[in-house]
PDB file of N, CA and C in Angstrom:
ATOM      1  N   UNK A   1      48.391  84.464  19.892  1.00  0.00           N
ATOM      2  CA  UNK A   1      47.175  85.175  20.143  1.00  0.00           C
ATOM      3  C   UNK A   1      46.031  84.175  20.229  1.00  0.00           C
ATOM      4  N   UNK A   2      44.924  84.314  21.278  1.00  0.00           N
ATOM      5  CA  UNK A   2      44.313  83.283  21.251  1.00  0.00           C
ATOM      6  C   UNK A   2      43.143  83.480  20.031  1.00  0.00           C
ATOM      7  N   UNK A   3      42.891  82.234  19.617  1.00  0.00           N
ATOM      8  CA  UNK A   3      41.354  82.201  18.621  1.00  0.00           C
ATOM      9  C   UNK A   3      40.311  82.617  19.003  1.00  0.00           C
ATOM     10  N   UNK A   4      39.806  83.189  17.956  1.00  0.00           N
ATOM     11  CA  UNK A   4      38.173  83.814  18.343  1.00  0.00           C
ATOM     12  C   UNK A   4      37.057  82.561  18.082  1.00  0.00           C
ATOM     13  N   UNK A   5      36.339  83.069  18.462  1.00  0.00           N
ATOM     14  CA  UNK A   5      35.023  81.915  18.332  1.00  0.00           C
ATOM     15  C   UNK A   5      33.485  83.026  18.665  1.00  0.00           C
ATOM     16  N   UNK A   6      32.838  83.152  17.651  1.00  0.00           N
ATOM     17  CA  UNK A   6      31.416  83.833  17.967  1.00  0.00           C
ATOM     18  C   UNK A   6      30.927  83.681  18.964  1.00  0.00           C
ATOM     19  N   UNK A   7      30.936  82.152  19.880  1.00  0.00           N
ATOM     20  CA  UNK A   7      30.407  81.864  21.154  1.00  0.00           C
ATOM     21  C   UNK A   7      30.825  82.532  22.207  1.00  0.00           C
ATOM     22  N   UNK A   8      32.069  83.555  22.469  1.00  0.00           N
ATOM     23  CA  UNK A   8      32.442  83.898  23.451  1.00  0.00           C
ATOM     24  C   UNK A   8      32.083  85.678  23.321  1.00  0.00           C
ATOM     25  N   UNK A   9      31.651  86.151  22.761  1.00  0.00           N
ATOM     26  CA  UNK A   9      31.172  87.601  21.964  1.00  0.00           C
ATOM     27  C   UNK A   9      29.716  87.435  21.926  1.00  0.00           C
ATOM     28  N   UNK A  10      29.335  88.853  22.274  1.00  0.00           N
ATOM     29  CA  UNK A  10      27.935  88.600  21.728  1.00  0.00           C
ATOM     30  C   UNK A  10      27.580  89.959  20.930  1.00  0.00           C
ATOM     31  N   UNK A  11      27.606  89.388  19.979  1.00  0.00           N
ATOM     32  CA  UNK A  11      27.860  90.046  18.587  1.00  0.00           C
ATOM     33  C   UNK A  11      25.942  90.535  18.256  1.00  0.00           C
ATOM     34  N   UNK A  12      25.782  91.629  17.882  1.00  0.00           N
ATOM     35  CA  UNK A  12      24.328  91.571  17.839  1.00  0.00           C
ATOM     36  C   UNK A  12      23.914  91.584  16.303  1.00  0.00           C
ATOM     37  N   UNK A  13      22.504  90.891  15.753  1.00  0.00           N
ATOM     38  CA  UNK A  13      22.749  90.578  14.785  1.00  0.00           C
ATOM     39  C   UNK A  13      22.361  91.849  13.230  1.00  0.00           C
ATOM     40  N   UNK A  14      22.751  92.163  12.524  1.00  0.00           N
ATOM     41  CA  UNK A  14      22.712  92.941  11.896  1.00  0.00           C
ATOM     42  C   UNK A  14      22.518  92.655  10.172  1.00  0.00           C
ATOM     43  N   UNK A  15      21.966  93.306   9.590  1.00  0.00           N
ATOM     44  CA  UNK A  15      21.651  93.744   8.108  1.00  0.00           C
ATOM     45  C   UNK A  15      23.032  93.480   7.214  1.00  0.00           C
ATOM     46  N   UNK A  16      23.263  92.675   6.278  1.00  0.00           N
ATOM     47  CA  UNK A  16      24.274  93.046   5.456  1.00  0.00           C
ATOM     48  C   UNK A  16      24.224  93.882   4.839  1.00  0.00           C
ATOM     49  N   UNK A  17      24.620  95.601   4.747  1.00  0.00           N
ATOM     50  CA  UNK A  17      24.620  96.727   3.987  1.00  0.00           C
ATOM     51  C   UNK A  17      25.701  96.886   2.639  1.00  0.00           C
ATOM     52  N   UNK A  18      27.189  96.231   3.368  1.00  0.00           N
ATOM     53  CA  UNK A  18      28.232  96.216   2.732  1.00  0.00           C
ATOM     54  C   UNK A  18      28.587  95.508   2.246  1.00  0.00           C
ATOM     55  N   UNK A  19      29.080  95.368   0.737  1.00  0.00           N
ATOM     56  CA  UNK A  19      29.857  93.758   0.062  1.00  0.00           C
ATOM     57  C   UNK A  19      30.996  94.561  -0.068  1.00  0.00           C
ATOM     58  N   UNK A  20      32.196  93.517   0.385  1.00  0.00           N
ATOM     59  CA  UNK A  20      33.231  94.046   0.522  1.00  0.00           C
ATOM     60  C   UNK A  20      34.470  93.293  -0.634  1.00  0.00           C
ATOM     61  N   UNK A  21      34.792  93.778  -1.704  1.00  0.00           N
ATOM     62  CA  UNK A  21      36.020  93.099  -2.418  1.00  0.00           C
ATOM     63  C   UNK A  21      37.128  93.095  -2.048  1.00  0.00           C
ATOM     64  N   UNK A  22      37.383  91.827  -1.254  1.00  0.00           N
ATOM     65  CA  UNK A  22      38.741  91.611  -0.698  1.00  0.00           C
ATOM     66  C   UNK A  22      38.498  91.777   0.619  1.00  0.00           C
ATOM     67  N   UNK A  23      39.789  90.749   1.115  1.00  0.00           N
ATOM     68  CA  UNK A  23      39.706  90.818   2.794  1.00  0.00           C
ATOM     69  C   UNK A  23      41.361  91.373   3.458  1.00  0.00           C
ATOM     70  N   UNK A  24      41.818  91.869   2.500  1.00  0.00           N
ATOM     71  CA  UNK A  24      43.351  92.263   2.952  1.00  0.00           C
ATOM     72  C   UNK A  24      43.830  93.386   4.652  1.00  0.00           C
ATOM     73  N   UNK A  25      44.547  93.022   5.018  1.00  0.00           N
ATOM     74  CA  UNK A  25      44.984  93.578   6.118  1.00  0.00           C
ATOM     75  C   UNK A  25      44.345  95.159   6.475  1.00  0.00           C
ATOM     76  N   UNK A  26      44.525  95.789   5.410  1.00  0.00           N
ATOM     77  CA  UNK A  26      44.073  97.617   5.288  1.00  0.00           C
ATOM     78  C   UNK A  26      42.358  97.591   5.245  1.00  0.00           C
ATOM     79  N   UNK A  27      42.029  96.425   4.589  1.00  0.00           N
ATOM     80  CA  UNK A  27      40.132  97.036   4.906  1.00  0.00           C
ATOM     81  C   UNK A  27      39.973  96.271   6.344  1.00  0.00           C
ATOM     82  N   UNK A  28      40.244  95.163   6.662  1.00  0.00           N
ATOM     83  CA  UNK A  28      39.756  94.833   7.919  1.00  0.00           C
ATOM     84  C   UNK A  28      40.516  95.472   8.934  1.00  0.00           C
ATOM     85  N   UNK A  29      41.438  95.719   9.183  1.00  0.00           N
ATOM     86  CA  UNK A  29      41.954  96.916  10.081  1.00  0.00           C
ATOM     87  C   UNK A  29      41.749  98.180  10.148  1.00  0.00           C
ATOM     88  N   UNK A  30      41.510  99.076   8.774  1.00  0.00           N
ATOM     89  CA  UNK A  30      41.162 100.034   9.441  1.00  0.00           C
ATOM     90  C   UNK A  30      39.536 100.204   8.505  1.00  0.00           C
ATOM     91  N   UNK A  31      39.056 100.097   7.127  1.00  0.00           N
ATOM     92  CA  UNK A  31      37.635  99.948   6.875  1.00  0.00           C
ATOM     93  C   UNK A  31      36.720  99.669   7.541  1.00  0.00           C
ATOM     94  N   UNK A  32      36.916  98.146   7.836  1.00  0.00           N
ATOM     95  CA  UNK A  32      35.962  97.677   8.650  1.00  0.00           C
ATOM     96  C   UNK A  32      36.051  97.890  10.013  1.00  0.00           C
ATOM     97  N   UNK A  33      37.177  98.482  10.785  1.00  0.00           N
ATOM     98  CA  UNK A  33      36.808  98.541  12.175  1.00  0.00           C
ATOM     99  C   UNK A  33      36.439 100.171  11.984  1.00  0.00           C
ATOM    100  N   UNK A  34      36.143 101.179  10.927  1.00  0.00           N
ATOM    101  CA  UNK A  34      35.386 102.099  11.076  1.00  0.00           C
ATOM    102  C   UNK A  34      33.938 101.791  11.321  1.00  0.00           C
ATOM    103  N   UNK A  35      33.471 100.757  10.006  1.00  0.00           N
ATOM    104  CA  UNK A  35      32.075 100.350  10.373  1.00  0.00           C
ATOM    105  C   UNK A  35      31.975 100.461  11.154  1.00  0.00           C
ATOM    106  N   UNK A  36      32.770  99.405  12.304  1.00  0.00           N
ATOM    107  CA  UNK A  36      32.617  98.938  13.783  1.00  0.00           C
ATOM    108  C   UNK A  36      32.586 100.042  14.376  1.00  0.00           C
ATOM    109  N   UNK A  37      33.039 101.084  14.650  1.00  0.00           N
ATOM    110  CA  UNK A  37      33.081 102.237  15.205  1.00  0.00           C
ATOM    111  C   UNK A  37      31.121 103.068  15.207  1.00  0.00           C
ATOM    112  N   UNK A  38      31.150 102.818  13.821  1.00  0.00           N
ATOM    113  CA  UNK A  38      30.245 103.811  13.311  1.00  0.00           C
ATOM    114  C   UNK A  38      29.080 102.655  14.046  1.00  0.00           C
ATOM    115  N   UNK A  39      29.153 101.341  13.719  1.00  0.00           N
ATOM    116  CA  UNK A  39      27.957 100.753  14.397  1.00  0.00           C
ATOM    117  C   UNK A  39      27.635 100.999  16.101  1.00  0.00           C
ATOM    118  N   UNK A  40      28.817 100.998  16.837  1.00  0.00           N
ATOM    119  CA  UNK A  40      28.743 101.268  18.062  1.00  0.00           C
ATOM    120  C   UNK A  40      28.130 102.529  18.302  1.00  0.00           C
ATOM    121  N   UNK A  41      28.035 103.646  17.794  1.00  0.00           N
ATOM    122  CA  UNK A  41      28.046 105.150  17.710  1.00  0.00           C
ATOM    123  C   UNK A  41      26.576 104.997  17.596  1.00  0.00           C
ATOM    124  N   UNK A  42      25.928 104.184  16.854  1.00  0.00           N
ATOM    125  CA  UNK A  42      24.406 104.135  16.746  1.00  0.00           C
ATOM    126  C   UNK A  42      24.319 104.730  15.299  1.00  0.00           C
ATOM    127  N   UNK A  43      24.953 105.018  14.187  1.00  0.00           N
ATOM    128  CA  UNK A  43      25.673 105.932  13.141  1.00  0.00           C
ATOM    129  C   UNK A  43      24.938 104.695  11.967  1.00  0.00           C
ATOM    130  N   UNK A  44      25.009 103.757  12.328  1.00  0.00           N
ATOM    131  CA  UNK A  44      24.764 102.427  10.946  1.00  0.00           C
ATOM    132  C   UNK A  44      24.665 101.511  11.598  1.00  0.00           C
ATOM    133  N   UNK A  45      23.439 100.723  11.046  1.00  0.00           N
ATOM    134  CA  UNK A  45      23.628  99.145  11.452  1.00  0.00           C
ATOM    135  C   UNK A  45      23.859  98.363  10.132  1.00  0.00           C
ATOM    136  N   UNK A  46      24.790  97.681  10.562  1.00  0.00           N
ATOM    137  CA  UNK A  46      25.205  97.253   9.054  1.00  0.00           C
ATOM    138  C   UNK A  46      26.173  95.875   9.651  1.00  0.00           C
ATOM    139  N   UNK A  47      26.622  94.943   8.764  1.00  0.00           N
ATOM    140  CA  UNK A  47      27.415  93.625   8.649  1.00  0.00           C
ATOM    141  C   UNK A  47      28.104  93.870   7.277  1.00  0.00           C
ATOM    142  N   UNK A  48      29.239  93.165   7.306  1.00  0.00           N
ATOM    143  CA  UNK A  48      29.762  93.412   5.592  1.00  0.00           C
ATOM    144  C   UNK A  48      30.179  91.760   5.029  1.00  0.00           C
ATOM    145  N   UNK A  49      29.666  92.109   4.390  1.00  0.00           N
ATOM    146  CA  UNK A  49      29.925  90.786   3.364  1.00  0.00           C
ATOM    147  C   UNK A  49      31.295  90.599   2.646  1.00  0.00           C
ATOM    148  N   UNK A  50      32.296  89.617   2.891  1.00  0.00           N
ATOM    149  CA  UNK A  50      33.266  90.023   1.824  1.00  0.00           C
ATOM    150  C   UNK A  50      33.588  88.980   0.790  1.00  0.00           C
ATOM    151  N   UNK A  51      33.953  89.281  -0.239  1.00  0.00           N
ATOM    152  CA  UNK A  51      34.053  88.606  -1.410  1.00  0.00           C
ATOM    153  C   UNK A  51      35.486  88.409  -1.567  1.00  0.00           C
ATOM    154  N   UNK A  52      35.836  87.220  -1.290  1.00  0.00           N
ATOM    155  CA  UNK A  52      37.353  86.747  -1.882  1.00  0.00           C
ATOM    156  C   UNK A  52      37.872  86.804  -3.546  1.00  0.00           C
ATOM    157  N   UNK A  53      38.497  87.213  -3.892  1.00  0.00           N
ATOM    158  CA  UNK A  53      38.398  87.664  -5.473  1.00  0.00           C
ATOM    159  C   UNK A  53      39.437  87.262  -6.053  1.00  0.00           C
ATOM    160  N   UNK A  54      40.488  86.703  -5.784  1.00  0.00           N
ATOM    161  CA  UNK A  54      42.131  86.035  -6.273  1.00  0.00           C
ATOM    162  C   UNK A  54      41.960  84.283  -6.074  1.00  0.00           C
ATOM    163  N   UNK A  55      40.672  84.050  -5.425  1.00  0.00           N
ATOM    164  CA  UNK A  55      40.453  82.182  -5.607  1.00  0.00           C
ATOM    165  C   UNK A  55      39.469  82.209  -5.145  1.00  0.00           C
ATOM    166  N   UNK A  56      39.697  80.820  -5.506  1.00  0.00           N
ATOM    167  CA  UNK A  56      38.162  79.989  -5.423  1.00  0.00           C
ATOM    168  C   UNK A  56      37.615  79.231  -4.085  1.00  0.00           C
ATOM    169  N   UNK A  57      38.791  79.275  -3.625  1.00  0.00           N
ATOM    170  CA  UNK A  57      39.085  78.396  -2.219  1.00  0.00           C
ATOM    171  C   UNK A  57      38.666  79.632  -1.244  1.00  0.00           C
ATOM    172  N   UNK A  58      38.128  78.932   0.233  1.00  0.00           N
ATOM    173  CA  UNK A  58      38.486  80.333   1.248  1.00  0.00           C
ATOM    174  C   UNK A  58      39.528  80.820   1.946  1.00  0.00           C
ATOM    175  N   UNK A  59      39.773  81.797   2.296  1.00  0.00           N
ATOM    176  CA  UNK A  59      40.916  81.740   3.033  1.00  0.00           C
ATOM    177  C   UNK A  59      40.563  81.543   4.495  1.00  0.00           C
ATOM    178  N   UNK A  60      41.545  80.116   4.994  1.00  0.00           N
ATOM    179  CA  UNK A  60      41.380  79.744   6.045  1.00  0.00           C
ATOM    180  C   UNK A  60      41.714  80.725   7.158  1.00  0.00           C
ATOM    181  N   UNK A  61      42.416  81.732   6.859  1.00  0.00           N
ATOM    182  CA  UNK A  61      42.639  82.853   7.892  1.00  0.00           C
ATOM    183  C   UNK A  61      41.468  83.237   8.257  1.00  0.00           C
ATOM    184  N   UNK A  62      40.253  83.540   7.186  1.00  0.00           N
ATOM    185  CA  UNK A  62      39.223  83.982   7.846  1.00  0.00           C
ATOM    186  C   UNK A  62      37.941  83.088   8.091  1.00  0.00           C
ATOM    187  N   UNK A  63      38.276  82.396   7.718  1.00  0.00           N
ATOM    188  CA  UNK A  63      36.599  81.024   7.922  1.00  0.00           C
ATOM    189  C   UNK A  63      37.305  80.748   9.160  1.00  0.00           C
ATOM    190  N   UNK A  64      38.793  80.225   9.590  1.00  0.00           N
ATOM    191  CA  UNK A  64      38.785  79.227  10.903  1.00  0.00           C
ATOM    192  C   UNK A  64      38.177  80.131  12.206  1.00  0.00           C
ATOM    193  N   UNK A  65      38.810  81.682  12.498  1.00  0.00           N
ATOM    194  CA  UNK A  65      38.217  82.411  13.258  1.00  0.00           C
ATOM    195  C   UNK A  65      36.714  82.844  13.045  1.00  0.00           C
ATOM    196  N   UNK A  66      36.161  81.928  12.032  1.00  0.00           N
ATOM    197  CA  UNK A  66      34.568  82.221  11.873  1.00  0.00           C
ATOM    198  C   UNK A  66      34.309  83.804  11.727  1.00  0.00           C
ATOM    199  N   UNK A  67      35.233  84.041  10.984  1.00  0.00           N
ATOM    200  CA  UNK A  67      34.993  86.038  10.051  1.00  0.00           C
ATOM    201  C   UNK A  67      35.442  86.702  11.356  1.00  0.00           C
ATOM    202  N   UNK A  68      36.026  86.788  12.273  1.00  0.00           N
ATOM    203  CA  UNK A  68      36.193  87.651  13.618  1.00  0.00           C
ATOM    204  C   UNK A  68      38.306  87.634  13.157  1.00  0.00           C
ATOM    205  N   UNK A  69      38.724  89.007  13.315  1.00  0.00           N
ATOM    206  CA  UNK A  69      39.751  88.772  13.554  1.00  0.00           C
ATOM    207  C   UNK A  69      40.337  89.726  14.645  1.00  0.00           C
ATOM    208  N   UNK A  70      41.569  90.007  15.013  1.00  0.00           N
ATOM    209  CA  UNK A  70      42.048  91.056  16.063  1.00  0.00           C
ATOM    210  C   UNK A  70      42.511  92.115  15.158  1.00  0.00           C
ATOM    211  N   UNK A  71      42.323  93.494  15.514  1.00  0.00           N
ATOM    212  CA  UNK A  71      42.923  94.876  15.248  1.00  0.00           C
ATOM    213  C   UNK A  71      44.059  95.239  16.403  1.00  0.00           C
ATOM    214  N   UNK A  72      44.816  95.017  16.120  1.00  0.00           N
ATOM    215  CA  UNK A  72      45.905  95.610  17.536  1.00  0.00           C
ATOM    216  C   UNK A  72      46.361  97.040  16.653  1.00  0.00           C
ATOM    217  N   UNK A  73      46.394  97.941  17.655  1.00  0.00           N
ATOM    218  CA  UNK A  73      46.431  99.648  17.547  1.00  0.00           C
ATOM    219  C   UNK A  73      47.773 100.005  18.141  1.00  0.00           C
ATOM    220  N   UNK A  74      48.555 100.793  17.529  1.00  0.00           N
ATOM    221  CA  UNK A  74      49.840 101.277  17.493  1.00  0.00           C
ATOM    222  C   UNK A  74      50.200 102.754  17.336  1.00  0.00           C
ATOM    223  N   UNK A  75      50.435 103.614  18.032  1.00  0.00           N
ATOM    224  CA  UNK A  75      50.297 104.668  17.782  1.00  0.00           C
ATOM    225  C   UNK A  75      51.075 105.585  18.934  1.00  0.00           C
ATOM    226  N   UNK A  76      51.057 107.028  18.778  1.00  0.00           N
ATOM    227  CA  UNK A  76      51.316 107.889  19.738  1.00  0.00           C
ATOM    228  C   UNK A  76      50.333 107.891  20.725  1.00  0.00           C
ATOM    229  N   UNK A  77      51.002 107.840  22.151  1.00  0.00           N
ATOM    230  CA  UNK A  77      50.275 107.964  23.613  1.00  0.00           C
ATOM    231  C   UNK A  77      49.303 109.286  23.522  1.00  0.00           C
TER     232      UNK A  77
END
């Protein structure tokens, strides 16, 4: 899958509303791409902050894509 990079998006800039504990598969797939939903909708402007909480270190999963990751959707047609 190719890497994200902020430079190729134009991401508009927004309010941090949300601190988020933890970055696990289930909030950024489906939590946070509600935000995303709800921000598009005109519903909230908001950014979420998330707090790594099991270390001290970051996780390079999410600093190297600079906080952007992919949601791929699976479901009935």
């Amino acid at each position: 899958m190719k890497n994200l990079s902020r430079s190729e998006f134009k991401i508009p800039s927004r309010p941090t509303k949300i601190l988020q504990f933890g970055n696990g598969n289930f909030l950024r797939g489906f939590a946070d791409w509600m935000v995303e939903i709800a921000n598009e909708k005109g519903l909230l402007d908001s950014n979420i902050q998330v707090v790594q909480i099991h270390s001290k270190n970051s996780d390079p999963r999410i600093k190297q894509p600079e906080g952007l990751f992919h949601v791929i959707e699976r479901g009935q047609r």
